[in-house]
N, C-alpha and C. Protein backbone atom coordinates (compact mmCIF):
# COMPACT_ATOMS: atom_id res chain seq x y z
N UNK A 1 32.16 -16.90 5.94
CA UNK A 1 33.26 -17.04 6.88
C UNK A 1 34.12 -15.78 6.83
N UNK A 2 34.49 -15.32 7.91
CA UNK A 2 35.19 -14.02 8.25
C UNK A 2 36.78 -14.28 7.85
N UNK A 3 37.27 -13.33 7.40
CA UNK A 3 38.71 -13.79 6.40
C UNK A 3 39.32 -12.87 7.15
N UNK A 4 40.89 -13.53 8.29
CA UNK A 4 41.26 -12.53 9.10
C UNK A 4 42.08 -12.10 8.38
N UNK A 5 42.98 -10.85 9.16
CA UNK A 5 43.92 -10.01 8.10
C UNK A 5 45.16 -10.95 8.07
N UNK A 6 46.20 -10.64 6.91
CA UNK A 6 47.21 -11.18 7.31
C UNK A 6 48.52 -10.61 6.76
N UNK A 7 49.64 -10.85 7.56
CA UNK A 7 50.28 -9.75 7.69
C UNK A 7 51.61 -10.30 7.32
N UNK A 8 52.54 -9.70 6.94
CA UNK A 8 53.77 -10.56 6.61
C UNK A 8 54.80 -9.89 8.02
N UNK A 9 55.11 -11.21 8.80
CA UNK A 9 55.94 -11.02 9.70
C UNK A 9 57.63 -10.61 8.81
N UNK A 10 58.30 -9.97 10.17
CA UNK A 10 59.61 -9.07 9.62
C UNK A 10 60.47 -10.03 9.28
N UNK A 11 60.35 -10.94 9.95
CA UNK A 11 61.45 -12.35 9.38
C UNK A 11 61.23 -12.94 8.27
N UNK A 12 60.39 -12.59 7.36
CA UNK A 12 59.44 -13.38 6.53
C UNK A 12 60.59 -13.69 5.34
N UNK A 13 60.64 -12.55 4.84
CA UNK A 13 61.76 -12.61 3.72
C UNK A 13 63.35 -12.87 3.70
N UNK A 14 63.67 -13.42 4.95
CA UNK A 14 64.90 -13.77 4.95
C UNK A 14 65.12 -15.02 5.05
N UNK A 15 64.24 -15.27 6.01
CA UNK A 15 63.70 -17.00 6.06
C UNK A 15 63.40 -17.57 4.66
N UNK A 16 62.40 -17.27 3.98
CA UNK A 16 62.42 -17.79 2.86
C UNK A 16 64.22 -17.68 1.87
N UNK A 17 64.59 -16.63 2.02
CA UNK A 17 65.88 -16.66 1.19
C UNK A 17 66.94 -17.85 1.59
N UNK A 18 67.02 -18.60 3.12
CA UNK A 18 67.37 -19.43 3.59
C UNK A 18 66.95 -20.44 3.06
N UNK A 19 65.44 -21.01 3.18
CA UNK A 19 65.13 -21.62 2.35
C UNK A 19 65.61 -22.47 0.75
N UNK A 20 65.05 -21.03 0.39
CA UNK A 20 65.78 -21.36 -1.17
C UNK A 20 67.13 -21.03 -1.50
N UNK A 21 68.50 -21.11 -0.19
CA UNK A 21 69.82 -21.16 -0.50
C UNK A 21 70.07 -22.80 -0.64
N UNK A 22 69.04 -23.53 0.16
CA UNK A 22 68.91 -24.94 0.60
C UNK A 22 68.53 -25.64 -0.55
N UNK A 23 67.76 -24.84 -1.56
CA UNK A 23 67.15 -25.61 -2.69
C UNK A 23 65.68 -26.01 -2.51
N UNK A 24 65.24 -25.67 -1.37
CA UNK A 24 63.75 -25.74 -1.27
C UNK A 24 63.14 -24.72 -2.46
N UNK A 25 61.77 -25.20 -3.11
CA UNK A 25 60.94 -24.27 -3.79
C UNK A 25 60.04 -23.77 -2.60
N UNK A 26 60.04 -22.59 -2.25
CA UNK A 26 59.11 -21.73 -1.52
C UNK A 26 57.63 -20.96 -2.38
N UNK A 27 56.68 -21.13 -2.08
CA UNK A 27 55.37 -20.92 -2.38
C UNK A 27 54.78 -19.91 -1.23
N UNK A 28 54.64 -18.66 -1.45
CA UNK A 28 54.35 -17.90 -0.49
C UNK A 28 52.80 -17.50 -0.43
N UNK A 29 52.40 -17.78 0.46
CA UNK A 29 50.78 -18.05 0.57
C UNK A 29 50.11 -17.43 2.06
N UNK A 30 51.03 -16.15 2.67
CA UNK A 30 50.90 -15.55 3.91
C UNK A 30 49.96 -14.80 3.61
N UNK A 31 49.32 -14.37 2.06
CA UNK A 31 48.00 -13.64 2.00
C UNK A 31 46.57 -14.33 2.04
N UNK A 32 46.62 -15.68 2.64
CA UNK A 32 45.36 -16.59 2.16
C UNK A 32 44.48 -15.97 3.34
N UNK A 33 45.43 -16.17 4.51
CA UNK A 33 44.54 -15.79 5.55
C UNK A 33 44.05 -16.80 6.32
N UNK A 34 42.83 -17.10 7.49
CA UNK A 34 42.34 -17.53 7.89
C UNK A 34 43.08 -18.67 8.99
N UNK A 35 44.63 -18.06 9.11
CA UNK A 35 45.46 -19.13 10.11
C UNK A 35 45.98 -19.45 9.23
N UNK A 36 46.12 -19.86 7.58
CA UNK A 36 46.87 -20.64 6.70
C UNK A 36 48.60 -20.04 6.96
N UNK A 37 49.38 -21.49 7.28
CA UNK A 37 50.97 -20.82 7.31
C UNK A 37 51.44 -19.73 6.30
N UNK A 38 52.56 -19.09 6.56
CA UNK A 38 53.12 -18.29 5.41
C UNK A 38 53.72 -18.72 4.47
N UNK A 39 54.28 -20.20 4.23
CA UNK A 39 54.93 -20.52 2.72
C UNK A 39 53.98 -22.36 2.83
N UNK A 40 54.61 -22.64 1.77
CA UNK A 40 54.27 -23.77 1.58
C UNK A 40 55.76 -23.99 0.93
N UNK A 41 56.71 -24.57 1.98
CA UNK A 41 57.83 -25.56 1.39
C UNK A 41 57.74 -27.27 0.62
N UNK A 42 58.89 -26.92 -0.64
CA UNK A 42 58.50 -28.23 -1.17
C UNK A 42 60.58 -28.58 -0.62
N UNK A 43 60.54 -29.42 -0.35
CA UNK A 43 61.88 -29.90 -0.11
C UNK A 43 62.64 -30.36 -1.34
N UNK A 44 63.93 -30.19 -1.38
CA UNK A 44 64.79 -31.14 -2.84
C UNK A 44 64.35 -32.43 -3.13
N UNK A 45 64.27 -32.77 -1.78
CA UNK A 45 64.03 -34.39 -1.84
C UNK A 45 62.30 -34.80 -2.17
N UNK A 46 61.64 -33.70 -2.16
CA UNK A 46 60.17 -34.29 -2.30
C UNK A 46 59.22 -33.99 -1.38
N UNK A 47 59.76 -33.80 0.31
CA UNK A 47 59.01 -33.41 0.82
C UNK A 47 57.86 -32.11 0.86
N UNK A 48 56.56 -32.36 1.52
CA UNK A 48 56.00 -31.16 1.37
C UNK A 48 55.73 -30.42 2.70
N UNK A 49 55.97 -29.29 3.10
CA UNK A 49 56.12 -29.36 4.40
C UNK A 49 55.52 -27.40 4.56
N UNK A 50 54.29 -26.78 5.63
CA UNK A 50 53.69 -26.00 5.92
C UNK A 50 54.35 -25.37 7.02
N UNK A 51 54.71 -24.16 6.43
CA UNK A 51 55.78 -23.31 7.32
C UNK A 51 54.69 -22.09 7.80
N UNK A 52 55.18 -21.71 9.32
CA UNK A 52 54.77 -20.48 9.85
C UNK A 52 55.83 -19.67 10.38
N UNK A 53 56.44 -18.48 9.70
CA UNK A 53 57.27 -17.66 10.07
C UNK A 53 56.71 -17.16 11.01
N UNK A 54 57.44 -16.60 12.51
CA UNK A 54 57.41 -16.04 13.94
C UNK A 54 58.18 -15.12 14.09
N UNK A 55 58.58 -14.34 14.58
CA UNK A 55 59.41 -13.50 15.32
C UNK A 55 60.14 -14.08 16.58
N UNK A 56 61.19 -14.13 16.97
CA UNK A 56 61.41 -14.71 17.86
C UNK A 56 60.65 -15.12 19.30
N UNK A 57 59.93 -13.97 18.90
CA UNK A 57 59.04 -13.81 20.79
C UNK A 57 57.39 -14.05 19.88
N UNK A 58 57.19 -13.80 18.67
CA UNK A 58 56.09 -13.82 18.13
C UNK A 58 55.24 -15.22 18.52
N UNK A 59 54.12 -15.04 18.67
CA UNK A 59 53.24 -15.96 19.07
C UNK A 59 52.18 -16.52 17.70
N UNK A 60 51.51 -17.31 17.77
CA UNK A 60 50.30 -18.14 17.09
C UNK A 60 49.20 -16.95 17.25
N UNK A 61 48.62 -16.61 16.02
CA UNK A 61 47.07 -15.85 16.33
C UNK A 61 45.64 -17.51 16.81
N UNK A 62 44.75 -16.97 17.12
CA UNK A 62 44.21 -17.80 17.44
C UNK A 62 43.57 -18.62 16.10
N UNK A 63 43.45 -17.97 14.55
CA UNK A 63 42.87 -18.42 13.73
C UNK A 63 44.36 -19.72 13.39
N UNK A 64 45.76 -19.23 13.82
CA UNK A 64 46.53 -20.55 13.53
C UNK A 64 46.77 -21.26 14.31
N UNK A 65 46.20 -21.47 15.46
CA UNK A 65 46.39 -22.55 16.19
C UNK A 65 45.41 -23.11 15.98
N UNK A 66 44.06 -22.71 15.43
CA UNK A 66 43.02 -23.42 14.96
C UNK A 66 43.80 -24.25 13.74
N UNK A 67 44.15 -23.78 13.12
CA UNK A 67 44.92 -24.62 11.71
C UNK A 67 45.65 -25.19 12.04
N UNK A 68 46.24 -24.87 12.84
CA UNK A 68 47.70 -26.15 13.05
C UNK A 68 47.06 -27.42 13.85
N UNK A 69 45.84 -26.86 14.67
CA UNK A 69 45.46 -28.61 15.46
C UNK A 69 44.36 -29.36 14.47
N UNK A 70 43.70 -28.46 13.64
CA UNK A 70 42.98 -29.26 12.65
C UNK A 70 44.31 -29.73 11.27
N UNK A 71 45.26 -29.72 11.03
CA UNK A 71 46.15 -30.21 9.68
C UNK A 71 46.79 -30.90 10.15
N UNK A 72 46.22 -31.91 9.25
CA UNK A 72 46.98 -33.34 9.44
C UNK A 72 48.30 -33.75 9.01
N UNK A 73 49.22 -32.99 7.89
CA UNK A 73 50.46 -33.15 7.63
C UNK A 73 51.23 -32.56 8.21
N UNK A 74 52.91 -32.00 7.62
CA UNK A 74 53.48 -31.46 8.01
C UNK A 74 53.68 -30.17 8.42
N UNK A 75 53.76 -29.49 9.53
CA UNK A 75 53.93 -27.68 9.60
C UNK A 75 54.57 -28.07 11.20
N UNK A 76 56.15 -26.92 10.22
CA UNK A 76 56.72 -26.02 11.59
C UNK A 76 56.32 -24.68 11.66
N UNK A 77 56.72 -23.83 12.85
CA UNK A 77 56.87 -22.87 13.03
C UNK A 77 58.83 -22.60 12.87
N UNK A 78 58.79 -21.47 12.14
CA UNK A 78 60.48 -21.14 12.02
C UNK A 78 60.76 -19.58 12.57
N UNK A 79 61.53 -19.41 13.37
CA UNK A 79 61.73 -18.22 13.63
C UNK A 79 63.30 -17.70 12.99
N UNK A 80 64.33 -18.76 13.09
CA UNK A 80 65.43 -18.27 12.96
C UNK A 80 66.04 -18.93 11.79
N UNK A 81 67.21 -18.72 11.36
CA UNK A 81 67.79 -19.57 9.91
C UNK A 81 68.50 -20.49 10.38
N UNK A 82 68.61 -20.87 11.74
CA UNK A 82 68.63 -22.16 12.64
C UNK A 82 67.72 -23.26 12.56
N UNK A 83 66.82 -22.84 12.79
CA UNK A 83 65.35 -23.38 12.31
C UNK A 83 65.19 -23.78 10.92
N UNK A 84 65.75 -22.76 9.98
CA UNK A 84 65.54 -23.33 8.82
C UNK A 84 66.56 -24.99 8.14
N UNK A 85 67.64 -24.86 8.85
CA UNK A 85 68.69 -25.50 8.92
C UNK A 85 68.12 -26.83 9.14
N UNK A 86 67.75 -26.79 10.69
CA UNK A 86 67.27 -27.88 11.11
C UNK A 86 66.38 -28.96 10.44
N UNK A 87 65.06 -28.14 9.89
CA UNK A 87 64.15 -28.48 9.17
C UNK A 87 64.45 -29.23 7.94
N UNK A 88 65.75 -28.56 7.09
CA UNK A 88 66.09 -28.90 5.73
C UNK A 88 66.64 -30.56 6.42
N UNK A 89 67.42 -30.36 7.05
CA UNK A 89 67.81 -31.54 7.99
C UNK A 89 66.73 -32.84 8.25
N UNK A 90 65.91 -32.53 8.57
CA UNK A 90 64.72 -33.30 9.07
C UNK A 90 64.25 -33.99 8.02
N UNK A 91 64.07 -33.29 7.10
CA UNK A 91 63.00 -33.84 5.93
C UNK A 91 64.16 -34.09 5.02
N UNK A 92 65.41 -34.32 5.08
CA UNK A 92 66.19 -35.11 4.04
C UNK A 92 65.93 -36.54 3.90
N UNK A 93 65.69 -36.95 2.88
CA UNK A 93 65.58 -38.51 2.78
C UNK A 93 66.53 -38.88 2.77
């Protein structure tokens, strides 16, 4: 199987710092490749939840939209620390 490149978008590292101001553990996994999101968030509360950092205008490569319609749990796409907000929001128990 062909292992595409993968690249760390410019938002990458700030988003995660949002993240973990929230208390999420961030797991950064944007080198796996093959469509796999860029972190793997664990929430305070327990949740586990598959993040894809974007650029605001940034789009899905085609190897992650393959991943996102084959995974059956949780994954957003986050572009802004709005997004990250929201999310922490969402998955509060």
């Amino acid at each position: 199987m062909r292992r595409w490149a993968s690249k760390k978008d410019l938002v990458h590292d700030e988003l995660v710092m949002w993240f973990e101001r929230l208390g999420w553990q961030v797991i950064d996994t944007h080198n796996i490749g093959l469509g796999f999101p860029d972190v793997l968030g664990v929430h305070p509360d327990g949740a586990v939840v598959l993040v894809e950092f974007k650029t605001r205008n940034g789009r899905l490569t085609k190897a992650e939209r393959r991943f996102h319609i084959g995974y059956q749990g949780p994954i957003e796409i986050v572009r802004t620390p709005a997004d990250v907000m929201r999310i922490d929001r969402e998955y509060r128990v």
